[in-house]
PDB file of N, CA and C in Angstrom:
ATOM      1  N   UNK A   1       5.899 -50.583  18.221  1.00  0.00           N
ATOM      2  CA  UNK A   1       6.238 -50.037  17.103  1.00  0.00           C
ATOM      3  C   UNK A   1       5.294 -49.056  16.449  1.00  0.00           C
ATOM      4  N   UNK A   2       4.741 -49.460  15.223  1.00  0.00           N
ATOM      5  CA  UNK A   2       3.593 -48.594  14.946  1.00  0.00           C
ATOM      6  C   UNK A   2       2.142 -47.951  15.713  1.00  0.00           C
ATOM      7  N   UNK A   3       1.934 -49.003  16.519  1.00  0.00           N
ATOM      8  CA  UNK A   3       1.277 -47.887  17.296  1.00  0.00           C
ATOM      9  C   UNK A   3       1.656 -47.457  18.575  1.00  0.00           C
ATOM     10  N   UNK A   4       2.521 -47.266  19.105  1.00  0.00           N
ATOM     11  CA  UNK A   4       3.436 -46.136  19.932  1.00  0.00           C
ATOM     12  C   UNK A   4       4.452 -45.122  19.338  1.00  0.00           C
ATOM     13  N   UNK A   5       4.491 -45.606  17.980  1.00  0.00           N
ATOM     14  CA  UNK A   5       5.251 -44.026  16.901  1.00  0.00           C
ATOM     15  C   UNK A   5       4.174 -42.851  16.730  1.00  0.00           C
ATOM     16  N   UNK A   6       3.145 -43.953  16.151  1.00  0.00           N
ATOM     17  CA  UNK A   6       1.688 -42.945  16.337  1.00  0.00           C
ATOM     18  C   UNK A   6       1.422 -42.244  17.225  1.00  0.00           C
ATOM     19  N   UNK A   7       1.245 -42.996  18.167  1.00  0.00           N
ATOM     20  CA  UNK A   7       0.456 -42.008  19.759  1.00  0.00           C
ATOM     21  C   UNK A   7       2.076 -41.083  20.048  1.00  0.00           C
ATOM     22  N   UNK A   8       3.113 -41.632  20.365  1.00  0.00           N
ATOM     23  CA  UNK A   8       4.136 -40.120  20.274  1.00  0.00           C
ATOM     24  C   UNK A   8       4.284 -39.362  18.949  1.00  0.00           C
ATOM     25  N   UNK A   9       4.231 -39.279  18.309  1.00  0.00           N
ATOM     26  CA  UNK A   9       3.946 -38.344  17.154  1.00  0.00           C
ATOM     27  C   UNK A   9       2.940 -37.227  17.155  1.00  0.00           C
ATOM     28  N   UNK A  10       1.658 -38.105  17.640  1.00  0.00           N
ATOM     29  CA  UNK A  10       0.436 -37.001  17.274  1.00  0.00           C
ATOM     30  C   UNK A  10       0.638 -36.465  18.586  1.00  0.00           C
ATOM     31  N   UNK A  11       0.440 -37.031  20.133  1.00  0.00           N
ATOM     32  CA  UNK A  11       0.914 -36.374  21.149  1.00  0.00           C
ATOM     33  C   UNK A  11       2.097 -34.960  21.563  1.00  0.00           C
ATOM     34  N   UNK A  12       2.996 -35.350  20.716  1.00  0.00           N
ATOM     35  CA  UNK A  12       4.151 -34.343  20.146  1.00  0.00           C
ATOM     36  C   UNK A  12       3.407 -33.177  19.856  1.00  0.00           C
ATOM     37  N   UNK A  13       2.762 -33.458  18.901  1.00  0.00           N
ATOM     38  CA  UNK A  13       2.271 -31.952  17.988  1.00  0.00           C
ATOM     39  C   UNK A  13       1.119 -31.946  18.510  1.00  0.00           C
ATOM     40  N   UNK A  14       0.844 -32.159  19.731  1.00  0.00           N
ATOM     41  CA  UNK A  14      -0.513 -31.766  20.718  1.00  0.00           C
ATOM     42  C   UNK A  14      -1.878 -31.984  19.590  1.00  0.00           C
ATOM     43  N   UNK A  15      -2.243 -33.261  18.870  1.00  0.00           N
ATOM     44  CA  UNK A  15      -3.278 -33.381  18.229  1.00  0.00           C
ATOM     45  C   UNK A  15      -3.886 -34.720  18.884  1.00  0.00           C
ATOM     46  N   UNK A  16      -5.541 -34.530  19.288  1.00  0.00           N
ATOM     47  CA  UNK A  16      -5.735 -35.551  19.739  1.00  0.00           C
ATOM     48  C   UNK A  16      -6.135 -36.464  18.236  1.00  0.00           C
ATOM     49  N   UNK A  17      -6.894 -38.084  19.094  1.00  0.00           N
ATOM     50  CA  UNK A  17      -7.125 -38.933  18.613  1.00  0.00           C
ATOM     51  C   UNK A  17      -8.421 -38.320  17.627  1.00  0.00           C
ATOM     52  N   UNK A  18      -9.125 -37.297  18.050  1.00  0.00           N
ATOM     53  CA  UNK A  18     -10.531 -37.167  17.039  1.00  0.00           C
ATOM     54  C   UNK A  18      -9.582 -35.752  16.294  1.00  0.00           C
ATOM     55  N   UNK A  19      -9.088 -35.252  15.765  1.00  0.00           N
ATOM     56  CA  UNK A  19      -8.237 -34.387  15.113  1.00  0.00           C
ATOM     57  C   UNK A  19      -7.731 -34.991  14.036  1.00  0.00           C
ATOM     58  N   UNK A  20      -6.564 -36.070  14.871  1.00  0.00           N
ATOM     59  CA  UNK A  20      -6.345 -37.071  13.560  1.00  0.00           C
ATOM     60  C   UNK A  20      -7.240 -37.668  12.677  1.00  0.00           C
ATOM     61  N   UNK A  21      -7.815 -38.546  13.881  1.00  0.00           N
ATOM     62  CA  UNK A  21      -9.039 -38.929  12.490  1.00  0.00           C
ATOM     63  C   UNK A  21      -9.898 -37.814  11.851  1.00  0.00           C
ATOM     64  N   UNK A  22     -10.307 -36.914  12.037  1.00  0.00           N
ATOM     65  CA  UNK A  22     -10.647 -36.138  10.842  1.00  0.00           C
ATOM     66  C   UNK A  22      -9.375 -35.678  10.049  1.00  0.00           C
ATOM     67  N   UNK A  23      -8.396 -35.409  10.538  1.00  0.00           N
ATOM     68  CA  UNK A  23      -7.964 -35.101   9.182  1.00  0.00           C
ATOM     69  C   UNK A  23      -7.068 -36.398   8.229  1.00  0.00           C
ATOM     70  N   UNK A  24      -7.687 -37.682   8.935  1.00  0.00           N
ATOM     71  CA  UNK A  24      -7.632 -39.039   7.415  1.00  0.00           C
ATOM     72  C   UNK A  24      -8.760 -39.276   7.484  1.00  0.00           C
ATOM     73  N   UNK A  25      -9.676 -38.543   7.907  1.00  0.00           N
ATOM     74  CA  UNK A  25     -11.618 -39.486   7.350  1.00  0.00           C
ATOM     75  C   UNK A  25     -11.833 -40.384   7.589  1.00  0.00           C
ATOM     76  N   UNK A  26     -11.219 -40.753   9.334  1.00  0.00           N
ATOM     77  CA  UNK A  26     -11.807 -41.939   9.645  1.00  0.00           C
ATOM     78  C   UNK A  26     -12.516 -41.710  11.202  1.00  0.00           C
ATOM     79  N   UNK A  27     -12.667 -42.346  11.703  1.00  0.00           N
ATOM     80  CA  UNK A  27     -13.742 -42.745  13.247  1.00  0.00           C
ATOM     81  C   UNK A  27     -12.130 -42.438  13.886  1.00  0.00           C
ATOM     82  N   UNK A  28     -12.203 -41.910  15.319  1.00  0.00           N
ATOM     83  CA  UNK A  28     -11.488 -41.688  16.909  1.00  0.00           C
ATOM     84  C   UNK A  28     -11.172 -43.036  17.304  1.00  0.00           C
ATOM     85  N   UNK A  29     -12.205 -43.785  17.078  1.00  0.00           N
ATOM     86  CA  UNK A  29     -11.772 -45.431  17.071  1.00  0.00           C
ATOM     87  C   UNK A  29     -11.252 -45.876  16.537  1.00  0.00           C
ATOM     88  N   UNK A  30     -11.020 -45.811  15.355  1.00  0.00           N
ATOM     89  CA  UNK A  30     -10.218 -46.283  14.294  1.00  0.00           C
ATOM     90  C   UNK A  30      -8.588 -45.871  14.604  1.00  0.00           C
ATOM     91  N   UNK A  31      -8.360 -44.618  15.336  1.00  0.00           N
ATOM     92  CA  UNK A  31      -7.435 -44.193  15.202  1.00  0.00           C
ATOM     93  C   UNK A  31      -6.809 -44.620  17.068  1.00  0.00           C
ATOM     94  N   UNK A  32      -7.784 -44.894  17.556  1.00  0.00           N
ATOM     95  CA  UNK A  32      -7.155 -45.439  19.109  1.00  0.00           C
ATOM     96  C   UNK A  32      -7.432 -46.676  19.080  1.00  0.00           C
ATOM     97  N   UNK A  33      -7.821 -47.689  17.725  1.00  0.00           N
ATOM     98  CA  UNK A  33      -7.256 -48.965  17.524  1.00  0.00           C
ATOM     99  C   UNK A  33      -5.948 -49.444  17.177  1.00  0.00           C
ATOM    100  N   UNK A  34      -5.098 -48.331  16.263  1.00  0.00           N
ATOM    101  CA  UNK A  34      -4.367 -48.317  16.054  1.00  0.00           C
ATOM    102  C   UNK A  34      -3.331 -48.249  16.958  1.00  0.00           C
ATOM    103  N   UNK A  35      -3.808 -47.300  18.103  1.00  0.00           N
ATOM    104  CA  UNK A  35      -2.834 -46.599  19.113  1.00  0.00           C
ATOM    105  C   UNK A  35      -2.538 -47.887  19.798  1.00  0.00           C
ATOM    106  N   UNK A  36      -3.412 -48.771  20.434  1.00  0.00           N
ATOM    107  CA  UNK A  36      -3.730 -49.985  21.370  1.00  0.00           C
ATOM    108  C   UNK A  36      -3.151 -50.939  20.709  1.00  0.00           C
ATOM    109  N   UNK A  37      -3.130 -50.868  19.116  1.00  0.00           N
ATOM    110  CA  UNK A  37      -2.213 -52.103  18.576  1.00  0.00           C
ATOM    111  C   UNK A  37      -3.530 -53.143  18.458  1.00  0.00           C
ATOM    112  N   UNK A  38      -4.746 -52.686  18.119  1.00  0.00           N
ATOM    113  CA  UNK A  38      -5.557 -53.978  18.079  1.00  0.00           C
ATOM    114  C   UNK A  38      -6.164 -53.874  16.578  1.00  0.00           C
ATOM    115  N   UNK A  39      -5.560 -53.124  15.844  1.00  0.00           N
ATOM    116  CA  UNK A  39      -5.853 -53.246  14.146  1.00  0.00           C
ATOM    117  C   UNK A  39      -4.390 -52.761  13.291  1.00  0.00           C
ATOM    118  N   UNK A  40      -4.033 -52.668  12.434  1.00  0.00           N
ATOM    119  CA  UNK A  40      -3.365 -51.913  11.588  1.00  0.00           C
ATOM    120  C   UNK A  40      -3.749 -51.503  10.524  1.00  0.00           C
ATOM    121  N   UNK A  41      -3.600 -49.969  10.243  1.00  0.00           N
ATOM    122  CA  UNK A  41      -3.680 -49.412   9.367  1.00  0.00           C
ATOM    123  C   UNK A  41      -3.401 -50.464   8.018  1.00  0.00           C
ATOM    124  N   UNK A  42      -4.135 -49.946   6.848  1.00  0.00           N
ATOM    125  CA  UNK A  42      -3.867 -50.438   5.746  1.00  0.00           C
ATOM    126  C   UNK A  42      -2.866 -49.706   4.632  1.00  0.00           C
ATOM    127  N   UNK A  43      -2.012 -50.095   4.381  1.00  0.00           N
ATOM    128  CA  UNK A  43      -1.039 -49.523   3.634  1.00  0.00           C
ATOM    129  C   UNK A  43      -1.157 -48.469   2.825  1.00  0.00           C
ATOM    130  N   UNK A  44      -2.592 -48.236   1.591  1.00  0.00           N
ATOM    131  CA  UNK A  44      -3.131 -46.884   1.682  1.00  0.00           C
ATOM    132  C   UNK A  44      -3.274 -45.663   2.972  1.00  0.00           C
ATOM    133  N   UNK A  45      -3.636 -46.108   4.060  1.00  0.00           N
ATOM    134  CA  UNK A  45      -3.810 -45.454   5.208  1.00  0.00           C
ATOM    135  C   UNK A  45      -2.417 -45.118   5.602  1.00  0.00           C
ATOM    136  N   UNK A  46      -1.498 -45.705   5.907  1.00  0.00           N
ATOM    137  CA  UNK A  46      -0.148 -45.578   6.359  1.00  0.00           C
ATOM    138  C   UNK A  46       0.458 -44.680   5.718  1.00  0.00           C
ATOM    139  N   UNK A  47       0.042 -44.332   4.554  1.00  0.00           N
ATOM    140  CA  UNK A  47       0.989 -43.379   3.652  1.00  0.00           C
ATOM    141  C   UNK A  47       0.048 -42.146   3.558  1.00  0.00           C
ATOM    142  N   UNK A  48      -1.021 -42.145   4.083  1.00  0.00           N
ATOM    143  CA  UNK A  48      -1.982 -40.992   3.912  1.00  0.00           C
ATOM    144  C   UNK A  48      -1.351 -40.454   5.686  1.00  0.00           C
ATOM    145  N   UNK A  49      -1.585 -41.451   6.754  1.00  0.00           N
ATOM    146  CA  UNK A  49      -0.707 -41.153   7.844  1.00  0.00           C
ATOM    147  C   UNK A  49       0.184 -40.707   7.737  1.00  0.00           C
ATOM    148  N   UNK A  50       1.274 -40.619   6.721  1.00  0.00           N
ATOM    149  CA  UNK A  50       2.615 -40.564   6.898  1.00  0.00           C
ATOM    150  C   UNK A  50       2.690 -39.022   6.219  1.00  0.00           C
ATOM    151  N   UNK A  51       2.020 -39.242   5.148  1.00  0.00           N
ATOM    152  CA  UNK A  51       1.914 -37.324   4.739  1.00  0.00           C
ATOM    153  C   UNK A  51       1.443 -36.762   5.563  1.00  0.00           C
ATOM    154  N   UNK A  52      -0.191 -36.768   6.165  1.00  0.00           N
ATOM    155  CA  UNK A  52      -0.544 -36.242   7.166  1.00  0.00           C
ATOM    156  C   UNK A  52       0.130 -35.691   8.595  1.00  0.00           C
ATOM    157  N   UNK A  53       1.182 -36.360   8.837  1.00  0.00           N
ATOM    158  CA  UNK A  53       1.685 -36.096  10.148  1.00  0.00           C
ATOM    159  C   UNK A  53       3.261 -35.854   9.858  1.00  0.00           C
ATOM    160  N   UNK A  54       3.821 -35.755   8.405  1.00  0.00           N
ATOM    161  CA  UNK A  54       4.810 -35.312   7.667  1.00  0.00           C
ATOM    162  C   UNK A  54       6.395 -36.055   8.028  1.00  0.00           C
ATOM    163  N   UNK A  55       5.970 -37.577   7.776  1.00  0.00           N
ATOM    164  CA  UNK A  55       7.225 -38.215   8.145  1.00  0.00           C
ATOM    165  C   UNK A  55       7.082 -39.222   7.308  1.00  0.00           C
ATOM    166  N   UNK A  56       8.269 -39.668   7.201  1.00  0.00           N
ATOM    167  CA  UNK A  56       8.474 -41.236   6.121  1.00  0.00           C
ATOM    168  C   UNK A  56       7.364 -42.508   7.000  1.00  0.00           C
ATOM    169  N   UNK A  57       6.884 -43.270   5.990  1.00  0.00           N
ATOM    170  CA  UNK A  57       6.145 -44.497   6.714  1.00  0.00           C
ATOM    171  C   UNK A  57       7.630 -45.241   7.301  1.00  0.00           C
ATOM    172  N   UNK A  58       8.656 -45.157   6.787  1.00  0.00           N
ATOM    173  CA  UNK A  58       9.986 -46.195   7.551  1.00  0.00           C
ATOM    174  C   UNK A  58      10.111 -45.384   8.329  1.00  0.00           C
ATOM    175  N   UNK A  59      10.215 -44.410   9.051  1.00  0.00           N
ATOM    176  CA  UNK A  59       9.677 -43.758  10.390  1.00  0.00           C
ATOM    177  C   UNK A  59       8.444 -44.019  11.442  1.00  0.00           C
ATOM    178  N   UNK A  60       7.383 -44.673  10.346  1.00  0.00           N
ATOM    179  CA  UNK A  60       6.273 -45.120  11.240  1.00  0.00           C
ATOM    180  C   UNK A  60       6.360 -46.003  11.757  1.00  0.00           C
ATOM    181  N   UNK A  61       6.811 -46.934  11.091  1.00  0.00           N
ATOM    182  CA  UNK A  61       6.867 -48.717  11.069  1.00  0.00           C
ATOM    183  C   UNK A  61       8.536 -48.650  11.936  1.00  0.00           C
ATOM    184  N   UNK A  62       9.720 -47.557  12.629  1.00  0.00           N
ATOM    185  CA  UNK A  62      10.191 -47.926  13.337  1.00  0.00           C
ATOM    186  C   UNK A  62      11.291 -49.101  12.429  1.00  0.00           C
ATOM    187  N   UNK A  63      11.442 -48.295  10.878  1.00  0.00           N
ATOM    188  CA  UNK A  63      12.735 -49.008  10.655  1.00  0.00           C
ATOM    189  C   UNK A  63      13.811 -47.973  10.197  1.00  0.00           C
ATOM    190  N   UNK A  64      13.196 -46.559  10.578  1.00  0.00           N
ATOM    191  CA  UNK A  64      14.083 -45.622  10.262  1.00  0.00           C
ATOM    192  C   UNK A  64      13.695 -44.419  11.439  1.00  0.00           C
ATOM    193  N   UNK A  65      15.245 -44.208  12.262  1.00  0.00           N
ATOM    194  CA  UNK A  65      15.554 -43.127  13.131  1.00  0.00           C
ATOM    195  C   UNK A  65      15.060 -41.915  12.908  1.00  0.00           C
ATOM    196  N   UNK A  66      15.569 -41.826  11.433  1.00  0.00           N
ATOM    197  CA  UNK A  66      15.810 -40.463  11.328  1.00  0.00           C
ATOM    198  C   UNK A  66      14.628 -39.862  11.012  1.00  0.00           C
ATOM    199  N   UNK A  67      14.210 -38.173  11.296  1.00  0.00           N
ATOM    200  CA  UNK A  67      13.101 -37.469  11.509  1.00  0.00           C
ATOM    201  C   UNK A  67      13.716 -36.587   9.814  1.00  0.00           C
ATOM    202  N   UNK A  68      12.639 -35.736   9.671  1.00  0.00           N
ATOM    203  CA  UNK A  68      12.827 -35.448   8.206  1.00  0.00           C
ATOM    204  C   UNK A  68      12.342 -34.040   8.938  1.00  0.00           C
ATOM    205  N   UNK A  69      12.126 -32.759   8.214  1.00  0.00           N
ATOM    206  CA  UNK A  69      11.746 -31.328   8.238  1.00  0.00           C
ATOM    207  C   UNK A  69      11.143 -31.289   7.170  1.00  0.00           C
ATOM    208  N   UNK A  70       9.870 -30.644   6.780  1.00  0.00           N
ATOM    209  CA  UNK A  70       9.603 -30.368   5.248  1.00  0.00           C
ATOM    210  C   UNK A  70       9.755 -29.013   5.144  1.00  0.00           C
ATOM    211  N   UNK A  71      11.194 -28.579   4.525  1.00  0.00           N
ATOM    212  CA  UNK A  71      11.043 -26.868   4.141  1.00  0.00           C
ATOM    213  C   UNK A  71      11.045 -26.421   2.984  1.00  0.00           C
ATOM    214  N   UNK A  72       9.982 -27.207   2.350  1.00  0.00           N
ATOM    215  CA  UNK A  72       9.706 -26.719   1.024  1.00  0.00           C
ATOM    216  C   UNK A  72       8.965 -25.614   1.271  1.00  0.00           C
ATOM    217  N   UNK A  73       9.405 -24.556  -0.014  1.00  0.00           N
ATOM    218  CA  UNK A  73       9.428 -23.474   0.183  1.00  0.00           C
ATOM    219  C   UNK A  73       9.536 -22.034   0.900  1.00  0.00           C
ATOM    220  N   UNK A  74      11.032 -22.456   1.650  1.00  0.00           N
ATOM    221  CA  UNK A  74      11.811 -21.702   2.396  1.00  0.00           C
ATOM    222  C   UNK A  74      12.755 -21.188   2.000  1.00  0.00           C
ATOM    223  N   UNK A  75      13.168 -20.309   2.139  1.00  0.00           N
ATOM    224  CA  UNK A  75      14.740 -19.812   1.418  1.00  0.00           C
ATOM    225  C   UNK A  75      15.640 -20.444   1.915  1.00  0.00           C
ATOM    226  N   UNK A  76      17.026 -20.524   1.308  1.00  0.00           N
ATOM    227  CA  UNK A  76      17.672 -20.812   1.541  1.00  0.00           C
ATOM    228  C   UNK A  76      18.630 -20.464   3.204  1.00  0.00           C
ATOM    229  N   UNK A  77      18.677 -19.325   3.072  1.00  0.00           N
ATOM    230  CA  UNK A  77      18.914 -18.716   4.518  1.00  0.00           C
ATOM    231  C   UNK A  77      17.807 -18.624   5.924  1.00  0.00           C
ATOM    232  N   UNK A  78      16.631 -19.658   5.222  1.00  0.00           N
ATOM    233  CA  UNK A  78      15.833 -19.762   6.813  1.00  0.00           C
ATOM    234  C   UNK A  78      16.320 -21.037   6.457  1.00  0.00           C
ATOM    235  N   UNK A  79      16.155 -21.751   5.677  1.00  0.00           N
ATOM    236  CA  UNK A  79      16.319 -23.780   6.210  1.00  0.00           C
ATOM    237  C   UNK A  79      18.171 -23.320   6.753  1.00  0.00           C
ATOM    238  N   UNK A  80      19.245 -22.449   6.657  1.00  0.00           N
ATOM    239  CA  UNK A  80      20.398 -22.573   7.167  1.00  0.00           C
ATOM    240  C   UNK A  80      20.318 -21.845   8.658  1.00  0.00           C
ATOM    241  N   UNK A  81      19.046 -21.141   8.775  1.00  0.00           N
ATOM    242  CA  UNK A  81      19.349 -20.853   9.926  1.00  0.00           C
ATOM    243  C   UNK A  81      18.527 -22.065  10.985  1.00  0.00           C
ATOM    244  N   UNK A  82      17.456 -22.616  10.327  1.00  0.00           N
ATOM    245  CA  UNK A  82      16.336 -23.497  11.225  1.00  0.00           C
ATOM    246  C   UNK A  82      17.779 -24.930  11.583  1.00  0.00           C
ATOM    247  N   UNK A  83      18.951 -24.988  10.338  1.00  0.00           N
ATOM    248  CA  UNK A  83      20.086 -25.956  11.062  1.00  0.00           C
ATOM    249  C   UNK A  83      20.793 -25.603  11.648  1.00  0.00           C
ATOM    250  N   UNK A  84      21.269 -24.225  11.925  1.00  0.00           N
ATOM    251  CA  UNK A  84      21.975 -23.611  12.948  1.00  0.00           C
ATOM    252  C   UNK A  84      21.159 -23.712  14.337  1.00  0.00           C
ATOM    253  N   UNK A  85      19.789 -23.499  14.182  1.00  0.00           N
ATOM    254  CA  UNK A  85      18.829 -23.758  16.013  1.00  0.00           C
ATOM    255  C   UNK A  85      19.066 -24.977  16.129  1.00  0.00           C
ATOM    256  N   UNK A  86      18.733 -26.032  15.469  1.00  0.00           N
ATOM    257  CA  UNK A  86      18.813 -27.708  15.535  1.00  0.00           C
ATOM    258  C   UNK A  86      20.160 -27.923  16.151  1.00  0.00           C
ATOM    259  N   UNK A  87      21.476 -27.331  15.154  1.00  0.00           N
ATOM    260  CA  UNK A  87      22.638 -27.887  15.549  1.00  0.00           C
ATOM    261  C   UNK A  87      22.619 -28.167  17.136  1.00  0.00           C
ATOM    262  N   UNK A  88      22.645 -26.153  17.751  1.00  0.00           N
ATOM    263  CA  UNK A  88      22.708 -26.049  18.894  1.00  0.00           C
ATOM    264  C   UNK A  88      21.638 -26.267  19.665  1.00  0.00           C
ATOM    265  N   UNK A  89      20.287 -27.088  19.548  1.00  0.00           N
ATOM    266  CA  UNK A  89      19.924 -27.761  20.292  1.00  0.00           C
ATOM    267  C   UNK A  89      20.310 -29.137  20.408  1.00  0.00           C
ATOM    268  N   UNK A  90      21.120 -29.798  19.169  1.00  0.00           N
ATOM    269  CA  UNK A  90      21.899 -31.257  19.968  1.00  0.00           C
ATOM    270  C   UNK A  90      22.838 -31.116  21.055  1.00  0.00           C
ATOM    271  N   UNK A  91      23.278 -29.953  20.862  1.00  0.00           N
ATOM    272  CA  UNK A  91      24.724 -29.666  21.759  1.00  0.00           C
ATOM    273  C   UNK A  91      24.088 -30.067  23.137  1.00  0.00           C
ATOM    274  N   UNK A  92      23.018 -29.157  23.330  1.00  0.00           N
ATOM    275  CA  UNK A  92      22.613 -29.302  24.918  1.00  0.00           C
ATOM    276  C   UNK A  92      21.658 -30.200  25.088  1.00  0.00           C
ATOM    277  N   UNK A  93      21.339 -31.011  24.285  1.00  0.00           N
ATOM    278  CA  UNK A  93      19.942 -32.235  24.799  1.00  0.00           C
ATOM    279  C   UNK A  93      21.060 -33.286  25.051  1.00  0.00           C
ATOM    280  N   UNK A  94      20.890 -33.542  26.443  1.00  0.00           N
ATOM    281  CA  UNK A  94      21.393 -34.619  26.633  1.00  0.00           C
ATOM    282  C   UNK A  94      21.223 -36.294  26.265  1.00  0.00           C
ATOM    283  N   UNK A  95      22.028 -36.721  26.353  1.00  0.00           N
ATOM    284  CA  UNK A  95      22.344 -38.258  25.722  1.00  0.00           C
ATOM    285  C   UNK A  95      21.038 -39.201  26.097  1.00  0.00           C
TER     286      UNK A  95
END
């Protein structure tokens, strides 16, 4: 759960383990304890995680599917076109 949302998340957006932890101010260890599942973040941390890497913590913790976009401060006609690319990339990603 939480730490395999983690390691695919930051992996995703090509950031390693010492990247992340600098940008929450903590140790590479700290952050590939997490990955290994041999600590958990502390609930301050989880939500500093969760801005940091720009997803709901019920996304972290694997009680929510759904992925979020932050297009604050986009016009209106780029967030309609960034759902027009999305649409037609569900069409063709297969099942």
């Amino acid at each position: 759960m939480l730490n395999e949302r983690l390691r695919e998340i930051r992996t995703a957006r090509k950031i390693s383990q010492v990247e992340l932890a600098r940008l929450l101010g903590v140790t590479k260890q700290c952050v590939s304890n997490w990955e290994n599942d041999n600590i958990q973040p502390s609930i301050e941390m989880l939500t500093k995680i969760s801005d940091e890497l720009n997803v709901s913590t019920d996304y972290l913790l694997s009680r929510d599917q759904k992925r979020y976009l932050d297009v604050t401060g986009l016009s209106e006609d780029s967030i309609q076109h960034l759902q027009l690319i999305i649409d037609d990339i569900k069409k063709t990603a297969k099942p």
